[in-house]
N, C-alpha and C. Protein backbone atom coordinates (compact mmCIF):
# COMPACT_ATOMS: atom_id res chain seq x y z
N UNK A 1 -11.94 12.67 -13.11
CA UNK A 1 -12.78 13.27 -14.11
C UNK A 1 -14.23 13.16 -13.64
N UNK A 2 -15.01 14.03 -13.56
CA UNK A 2 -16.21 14.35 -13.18
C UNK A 2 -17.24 13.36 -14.65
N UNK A 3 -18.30 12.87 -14.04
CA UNK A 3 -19.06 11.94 -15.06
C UNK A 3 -20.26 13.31 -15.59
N UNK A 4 -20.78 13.88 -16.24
CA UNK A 4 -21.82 14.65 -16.83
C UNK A 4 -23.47 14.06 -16.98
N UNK A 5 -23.10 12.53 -16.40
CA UNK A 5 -24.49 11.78 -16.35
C UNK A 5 -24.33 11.44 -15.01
N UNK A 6 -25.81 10.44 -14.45
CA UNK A 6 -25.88 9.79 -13.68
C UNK A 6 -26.75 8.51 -14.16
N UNK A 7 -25.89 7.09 -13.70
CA UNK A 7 -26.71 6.08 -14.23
C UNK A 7 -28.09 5.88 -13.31
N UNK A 8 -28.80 5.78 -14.28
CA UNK A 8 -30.09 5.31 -13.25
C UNK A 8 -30.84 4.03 -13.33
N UNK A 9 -30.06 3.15 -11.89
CA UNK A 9 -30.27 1.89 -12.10
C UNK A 9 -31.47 1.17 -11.65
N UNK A 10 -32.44 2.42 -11.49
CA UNK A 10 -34.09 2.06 -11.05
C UNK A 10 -34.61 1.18 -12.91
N UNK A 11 -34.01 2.02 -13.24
CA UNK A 11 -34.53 1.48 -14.95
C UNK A 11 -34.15 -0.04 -15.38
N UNK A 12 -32.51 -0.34 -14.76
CA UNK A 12 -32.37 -1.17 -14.96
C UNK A 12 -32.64 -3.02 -13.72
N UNK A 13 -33.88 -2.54 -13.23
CA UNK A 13 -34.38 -3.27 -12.48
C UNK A 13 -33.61 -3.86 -11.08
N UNK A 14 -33.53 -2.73 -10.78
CA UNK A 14 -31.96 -2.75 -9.61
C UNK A 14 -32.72 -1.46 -8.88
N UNK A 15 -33.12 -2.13 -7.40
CA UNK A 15 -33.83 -0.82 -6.34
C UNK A 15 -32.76 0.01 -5.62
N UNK A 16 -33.02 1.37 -6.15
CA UNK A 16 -32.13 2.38 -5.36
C UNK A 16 -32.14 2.93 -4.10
N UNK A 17 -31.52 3.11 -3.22
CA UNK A 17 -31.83 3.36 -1.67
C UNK A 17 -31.45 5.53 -1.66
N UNK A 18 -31.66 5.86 -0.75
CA UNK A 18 -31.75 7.06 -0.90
C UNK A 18 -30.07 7.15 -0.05
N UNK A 19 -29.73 6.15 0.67
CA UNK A 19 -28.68 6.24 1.64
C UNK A 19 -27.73 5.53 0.74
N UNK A 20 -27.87 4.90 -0.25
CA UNK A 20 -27.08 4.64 -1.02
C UNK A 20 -26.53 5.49 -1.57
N UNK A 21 -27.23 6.30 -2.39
CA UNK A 21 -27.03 7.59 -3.64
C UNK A 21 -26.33 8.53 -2.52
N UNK A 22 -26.93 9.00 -1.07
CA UNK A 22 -26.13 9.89 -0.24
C UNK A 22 -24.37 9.38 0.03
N UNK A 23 -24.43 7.80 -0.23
CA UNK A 23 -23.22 7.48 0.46
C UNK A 23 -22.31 8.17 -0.50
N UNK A 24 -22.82 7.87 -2.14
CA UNK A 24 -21.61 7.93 -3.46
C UNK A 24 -21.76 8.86 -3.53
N UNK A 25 -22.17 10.27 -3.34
CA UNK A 25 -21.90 11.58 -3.16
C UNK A 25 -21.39 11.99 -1.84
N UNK A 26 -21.31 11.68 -1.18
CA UNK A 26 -20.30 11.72 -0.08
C UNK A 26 -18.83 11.44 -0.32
N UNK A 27 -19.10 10.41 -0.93
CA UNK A 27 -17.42 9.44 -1.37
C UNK A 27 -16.83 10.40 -2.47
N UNK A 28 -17.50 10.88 -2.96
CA UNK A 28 -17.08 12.24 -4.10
C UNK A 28 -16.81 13.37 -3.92
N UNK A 29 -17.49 13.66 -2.77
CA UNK A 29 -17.22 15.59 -2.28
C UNK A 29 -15.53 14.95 -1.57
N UNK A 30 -15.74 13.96 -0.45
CA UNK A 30 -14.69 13.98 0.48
C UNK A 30 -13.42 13.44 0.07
N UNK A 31 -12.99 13.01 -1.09
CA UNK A 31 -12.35 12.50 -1.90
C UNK A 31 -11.05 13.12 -2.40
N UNK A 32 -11.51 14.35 -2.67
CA UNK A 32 -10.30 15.15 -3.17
C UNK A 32 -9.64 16.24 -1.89
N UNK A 33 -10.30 15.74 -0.58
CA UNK A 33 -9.84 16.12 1.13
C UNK A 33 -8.98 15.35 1.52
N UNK A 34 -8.95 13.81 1.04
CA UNK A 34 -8.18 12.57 1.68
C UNK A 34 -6.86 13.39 1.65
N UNK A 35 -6.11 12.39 2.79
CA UNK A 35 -4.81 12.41 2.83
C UNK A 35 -3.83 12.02 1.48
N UNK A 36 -2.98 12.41 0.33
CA UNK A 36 -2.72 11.63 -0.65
C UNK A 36 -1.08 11.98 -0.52
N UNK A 37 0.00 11.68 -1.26
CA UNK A 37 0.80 11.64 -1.48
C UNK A 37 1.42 12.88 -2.81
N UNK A 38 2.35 13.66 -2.31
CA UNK A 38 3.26 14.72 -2.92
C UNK A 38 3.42 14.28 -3.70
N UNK A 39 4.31 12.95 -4.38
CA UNK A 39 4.89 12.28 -5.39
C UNK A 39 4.00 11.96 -6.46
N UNK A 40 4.43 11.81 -7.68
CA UNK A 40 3.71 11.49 -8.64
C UNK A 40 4.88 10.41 -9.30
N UNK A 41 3.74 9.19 -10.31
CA UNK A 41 4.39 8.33 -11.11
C UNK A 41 5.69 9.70 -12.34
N UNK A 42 6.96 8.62 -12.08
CA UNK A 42 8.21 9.15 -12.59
C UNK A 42 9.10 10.03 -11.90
N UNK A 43 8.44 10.08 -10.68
CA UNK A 43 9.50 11.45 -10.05
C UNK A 43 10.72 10.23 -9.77
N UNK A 44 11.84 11.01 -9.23
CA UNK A 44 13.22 10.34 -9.15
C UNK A 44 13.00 10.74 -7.56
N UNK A 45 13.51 9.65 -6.86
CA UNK A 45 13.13 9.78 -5.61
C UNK A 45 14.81 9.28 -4.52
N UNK A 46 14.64 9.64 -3.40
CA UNK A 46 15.75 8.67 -2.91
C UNK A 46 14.79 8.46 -1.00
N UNK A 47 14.85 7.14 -1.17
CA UNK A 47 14.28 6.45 0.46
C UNK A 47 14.96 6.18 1.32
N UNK A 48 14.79 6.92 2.30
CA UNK A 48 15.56 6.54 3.37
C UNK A 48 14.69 5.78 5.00
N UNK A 49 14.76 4.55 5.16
CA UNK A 49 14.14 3.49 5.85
C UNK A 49 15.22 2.68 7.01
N UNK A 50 15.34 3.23 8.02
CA UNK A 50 16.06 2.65 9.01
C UNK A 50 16.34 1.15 8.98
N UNK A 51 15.30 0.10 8.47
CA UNK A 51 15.36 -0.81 8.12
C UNK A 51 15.34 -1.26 6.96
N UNK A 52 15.53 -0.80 6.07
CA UNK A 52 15.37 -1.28 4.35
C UNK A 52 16.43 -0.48 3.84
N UNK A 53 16.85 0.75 4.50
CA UNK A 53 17.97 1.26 4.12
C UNK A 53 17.74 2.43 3.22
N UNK A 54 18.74 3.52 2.57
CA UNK A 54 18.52 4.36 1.71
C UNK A 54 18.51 3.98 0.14
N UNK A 55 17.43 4.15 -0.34
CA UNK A 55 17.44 3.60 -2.13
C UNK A 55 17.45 5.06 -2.61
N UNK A 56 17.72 4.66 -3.86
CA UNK A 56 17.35 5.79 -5.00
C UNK A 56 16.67 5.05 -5.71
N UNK A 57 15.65 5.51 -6.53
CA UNK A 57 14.73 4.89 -7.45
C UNK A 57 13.83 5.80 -7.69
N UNK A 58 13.01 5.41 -8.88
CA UNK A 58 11.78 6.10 -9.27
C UNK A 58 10.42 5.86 -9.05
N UNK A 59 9.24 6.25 -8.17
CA UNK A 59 8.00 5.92 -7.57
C UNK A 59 7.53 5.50 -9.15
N UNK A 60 6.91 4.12 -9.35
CA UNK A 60 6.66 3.55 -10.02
C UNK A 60 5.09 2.71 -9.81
N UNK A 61 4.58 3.17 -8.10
CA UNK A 61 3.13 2.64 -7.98
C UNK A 61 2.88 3.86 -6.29
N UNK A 62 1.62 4.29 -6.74
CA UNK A 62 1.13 4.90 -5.67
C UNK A 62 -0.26 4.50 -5.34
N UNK A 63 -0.59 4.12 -3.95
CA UNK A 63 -1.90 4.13 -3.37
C UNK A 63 -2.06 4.51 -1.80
N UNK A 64 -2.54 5.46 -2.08
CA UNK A 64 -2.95 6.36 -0.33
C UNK A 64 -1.48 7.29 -0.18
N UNK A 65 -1.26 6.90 1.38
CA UNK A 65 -0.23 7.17 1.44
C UNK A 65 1.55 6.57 0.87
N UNK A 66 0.91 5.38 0.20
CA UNK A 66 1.81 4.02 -0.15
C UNK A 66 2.48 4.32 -1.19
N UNK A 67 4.16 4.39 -1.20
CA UNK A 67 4.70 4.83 -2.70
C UNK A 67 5.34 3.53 -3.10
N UNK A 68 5.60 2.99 -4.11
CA UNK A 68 6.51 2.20 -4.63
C UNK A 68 7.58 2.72 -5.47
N UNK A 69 8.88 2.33 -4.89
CA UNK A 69 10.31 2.69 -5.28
C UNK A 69 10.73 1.69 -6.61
N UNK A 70 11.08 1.86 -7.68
CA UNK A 70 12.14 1.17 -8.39
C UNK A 70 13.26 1.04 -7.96
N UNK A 71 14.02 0.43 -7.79
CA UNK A 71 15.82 0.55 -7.67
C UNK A 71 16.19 -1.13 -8.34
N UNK A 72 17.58 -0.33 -8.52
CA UNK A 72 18.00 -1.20 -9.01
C UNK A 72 18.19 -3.10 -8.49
N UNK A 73 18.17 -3.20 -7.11
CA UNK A 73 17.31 -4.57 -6.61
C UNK A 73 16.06 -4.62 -6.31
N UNK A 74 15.27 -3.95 -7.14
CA UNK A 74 13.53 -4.64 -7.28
C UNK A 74 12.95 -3.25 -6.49
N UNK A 75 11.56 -3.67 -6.61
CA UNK A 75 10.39 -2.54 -6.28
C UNK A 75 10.07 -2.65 -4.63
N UNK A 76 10.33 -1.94 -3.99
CA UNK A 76 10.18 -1.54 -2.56
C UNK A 76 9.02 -0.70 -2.66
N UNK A 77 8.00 -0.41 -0.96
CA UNK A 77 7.09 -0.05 -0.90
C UNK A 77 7.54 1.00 0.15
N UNK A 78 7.35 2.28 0.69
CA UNK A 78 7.49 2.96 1.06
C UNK A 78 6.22 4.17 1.63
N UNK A 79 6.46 4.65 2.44
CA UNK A 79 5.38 5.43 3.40
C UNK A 79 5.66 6.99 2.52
N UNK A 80 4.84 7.75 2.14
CA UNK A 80 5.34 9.11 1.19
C UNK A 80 6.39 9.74 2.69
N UNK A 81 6.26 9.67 3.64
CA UNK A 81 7.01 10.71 4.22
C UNK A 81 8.50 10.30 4.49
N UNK A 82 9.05 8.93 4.16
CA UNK A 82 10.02 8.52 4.12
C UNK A 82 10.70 8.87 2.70
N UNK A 83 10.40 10.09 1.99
CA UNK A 83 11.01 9.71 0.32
C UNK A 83 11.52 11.13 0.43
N UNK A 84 12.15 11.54 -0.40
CA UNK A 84 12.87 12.72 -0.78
C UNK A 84 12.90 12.91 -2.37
N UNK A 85 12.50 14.21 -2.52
CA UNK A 85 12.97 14.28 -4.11
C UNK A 85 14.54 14.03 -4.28
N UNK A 86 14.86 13.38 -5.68
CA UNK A 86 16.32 13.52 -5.88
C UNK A 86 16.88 15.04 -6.62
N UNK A 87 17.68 15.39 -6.14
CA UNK A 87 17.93 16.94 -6.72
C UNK A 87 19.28 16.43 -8.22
């Protein structure tokens, strides 16, 4: 969600840098470019991990590329390109 203000923390006795303010508008344009993940919280998923094996479960935590699986023995962490929708 886009903010409609900007705090201005010169007021609140806090010195602003000009490379500061450039950084957090940077971090904002390039943000919605990042690499992110297909999946969204609740999809029904099934993982397949050469070493952890194939689960079915539901992505229950996402960060970056990082999904977290539900299944029925506990919450596994998973890479998005290792997941499959369940049909």
């Amino acid at each position: 969600m886009v903010k409609a203000y900007v705090q201005d923390l010169s007021s609140m006795g806090k010195p602003v840098s000009l490379g500061s303010v450039a950084a957090q508008a940077w971090s904002r344009i390039a943000r919605p470019f990042a690499p992110r993940s297909p999946y969204r919280i609740g999809d029904a998923v099934v993982a397949d991990d050469p070493f952890k094996g194939r689960r079915e479960g539901v992505v229950v935590f996402l960060q970056g590329l990082s999904a977290g699986v539900d299944t029925a023995e506990g919450v596994f962490f998973y890479d998005h390109r290792q997941l499959k929708k369940l049909d």
